[in-house]
N, C-alpha and C. Protein backbone atom coordinates (compact mmCIF):
# COMPACT_ATOMS: atom_id res chain seq x y z
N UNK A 1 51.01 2.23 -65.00
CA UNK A 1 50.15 3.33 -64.59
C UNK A 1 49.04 3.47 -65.62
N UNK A 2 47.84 3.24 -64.61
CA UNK A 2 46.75 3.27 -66.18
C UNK A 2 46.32 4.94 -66.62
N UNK A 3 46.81 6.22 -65.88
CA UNK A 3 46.11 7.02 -66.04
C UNK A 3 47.30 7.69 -66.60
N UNK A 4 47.35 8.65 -67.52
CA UNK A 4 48.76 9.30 -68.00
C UNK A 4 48.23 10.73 -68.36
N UNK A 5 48.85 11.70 -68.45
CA UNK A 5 48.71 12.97 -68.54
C UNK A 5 48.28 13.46 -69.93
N UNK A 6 47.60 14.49 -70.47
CA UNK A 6 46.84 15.05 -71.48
C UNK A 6 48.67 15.49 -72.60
N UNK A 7 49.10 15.98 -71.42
CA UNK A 7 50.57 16.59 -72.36
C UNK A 7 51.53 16.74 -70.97
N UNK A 8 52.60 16.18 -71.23
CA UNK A 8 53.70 16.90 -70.65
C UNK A 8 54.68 17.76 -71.02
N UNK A 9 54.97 19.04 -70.95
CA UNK A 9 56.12 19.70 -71.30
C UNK A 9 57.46 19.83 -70.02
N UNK A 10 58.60 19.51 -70.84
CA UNK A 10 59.58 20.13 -69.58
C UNK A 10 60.72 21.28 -70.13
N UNK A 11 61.17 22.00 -69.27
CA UNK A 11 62.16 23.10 -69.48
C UNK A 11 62.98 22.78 -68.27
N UNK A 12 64.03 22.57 -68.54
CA UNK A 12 64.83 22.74 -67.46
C UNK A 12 64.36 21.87 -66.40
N UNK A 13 64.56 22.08 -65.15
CA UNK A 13 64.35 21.07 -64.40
C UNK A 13 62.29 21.68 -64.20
N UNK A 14 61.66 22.03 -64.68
CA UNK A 14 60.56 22.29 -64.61
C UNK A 14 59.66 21.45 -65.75
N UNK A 15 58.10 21.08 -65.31
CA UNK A 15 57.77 20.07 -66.14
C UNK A 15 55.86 21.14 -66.18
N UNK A 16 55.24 21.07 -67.37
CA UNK A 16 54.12 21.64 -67.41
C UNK A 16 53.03 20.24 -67.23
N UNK A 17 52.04 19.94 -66.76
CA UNK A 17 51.52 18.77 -66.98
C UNK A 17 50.17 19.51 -67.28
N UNK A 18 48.99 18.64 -67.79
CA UNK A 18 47.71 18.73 -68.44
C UNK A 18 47.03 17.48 -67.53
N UNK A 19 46.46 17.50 -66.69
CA UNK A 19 45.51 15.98 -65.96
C UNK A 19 44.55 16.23 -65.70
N UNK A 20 43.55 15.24 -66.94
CA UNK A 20 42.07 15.03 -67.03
C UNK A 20 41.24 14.66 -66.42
N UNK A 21 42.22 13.59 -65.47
CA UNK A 21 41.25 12.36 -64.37
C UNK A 21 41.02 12.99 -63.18
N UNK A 22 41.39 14.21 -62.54
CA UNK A 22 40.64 14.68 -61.31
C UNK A 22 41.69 14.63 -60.46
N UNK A 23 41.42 15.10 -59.35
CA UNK A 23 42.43 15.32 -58.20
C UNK A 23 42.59 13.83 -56.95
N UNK A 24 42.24 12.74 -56.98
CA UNK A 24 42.46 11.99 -56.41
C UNK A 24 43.62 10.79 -57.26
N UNK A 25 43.23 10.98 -58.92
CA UNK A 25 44.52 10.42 -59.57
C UNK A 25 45.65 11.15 -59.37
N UNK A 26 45.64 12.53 -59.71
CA UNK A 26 46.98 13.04 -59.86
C UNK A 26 47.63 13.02 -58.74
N UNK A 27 46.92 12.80 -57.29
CA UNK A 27 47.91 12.19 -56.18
C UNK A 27 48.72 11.05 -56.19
N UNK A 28 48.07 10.27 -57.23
CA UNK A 28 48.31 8.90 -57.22
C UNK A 28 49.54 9.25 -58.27
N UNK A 29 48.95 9.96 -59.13
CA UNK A 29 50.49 10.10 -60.24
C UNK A 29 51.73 10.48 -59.48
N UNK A 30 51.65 11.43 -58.86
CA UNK A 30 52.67 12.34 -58.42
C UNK A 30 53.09 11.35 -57.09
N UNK A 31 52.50 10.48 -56.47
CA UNK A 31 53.17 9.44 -55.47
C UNK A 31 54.08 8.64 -56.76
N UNK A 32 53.78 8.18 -58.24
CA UNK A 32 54.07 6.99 -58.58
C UNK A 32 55.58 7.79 -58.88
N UNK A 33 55.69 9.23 -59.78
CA UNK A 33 56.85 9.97 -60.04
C UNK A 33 57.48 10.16 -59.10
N UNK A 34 57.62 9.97 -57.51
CA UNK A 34 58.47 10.65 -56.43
C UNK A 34 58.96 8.96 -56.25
N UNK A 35 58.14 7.79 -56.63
CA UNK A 35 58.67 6.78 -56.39
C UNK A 35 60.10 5.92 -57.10
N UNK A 36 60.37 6.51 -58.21
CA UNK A 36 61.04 6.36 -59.58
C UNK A 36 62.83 6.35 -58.71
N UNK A 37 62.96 7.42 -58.31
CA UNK A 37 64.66 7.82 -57.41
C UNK A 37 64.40 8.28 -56.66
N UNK A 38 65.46 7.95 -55.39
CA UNK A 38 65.58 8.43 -54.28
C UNK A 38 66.14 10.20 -54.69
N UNK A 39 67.00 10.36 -55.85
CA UNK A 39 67.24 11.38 -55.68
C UNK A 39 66.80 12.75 -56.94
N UNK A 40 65.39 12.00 -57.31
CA UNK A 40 64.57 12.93 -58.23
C UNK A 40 63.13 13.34 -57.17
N UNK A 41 62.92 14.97 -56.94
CA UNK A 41 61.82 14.90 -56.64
C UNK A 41 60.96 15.46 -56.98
N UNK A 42 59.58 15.60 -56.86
CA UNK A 42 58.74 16.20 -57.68
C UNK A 42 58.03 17.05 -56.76
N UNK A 43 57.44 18.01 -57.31
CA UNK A 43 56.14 18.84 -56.02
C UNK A 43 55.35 19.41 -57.38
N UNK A 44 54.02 19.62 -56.68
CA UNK A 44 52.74 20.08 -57.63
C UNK A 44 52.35 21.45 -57.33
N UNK A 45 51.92 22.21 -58.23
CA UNK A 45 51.22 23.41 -58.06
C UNK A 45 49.79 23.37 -58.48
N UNK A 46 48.91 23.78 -57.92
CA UNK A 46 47.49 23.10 -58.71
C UNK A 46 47.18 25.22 -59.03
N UNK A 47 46.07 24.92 -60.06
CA UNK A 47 45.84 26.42 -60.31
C UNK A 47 44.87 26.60 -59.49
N UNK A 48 44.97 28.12 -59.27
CA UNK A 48 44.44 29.09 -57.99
C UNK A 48 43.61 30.03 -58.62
N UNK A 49 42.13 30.28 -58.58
CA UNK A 49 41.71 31.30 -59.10
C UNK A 49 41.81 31.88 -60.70
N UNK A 50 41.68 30.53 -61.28
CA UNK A 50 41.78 30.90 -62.52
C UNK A 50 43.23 30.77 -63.50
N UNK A 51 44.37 30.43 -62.33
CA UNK A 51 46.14 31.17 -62.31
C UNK A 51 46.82 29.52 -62.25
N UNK A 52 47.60 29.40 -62.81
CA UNK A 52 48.59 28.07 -62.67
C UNK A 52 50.03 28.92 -62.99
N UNK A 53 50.79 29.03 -62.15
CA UNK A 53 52.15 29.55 -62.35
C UNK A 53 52.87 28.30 -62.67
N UNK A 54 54.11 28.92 -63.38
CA UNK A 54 54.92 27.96 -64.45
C UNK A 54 55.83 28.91 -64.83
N UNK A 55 57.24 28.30 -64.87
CA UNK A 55 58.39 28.88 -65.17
C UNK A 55 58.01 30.25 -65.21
N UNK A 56 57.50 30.75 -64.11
CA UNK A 56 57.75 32.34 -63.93
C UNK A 56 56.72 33.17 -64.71
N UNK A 57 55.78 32.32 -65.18
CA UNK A 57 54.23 33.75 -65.62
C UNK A 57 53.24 32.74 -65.45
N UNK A 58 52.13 33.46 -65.07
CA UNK A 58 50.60 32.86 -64.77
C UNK A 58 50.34 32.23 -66.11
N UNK A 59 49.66 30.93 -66.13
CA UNK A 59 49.10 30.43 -66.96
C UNK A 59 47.66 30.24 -67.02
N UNK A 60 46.76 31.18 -67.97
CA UNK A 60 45.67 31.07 -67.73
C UNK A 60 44.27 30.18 -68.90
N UNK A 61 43.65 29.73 -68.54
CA UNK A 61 42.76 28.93 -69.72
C UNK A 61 41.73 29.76 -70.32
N UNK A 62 42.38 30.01 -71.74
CA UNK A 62 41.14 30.99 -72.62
C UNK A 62 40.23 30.08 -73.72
N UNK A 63 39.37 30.86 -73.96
CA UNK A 63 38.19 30.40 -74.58
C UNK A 63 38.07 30.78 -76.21
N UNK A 64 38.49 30.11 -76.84
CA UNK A 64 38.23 30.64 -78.30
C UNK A 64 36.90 30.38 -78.92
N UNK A 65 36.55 31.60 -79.30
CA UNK A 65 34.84 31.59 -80.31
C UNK A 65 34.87 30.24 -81.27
């Protein structure tokens, strides 16, 4: 896989990802991770309005001076 994620974190069966390359790779990522086991699966949340939910609180991108 030539394109790989900025950071991955996981908790539990939950995983945080960071992806730089745009929304036509990370389809491609998230096909290559569902391809790995029949009985691991994955699903995406993309952020909404500013909002990326994750293990249960909004995650939002701030701006430091």
């Amino acid at each position: 896989m030539q394109h790989k994620p900025a950071c991955w974190f996981r908790h539990v069966d939950d995983t945080f990802v960071v992806w730089p390359h745009g929304q036509e790779k990370v389809t491609e990522f998230l096909n290559h991770l569902i391809g790995f086991h029949k009985n691991i699966q994955f699903t995406m949340e993309k952020e909404e309005e500013g909002c990326l939910p994750s293990v249960g609180v909004c995650v939002t991108q701030v701006e430091l001076c």
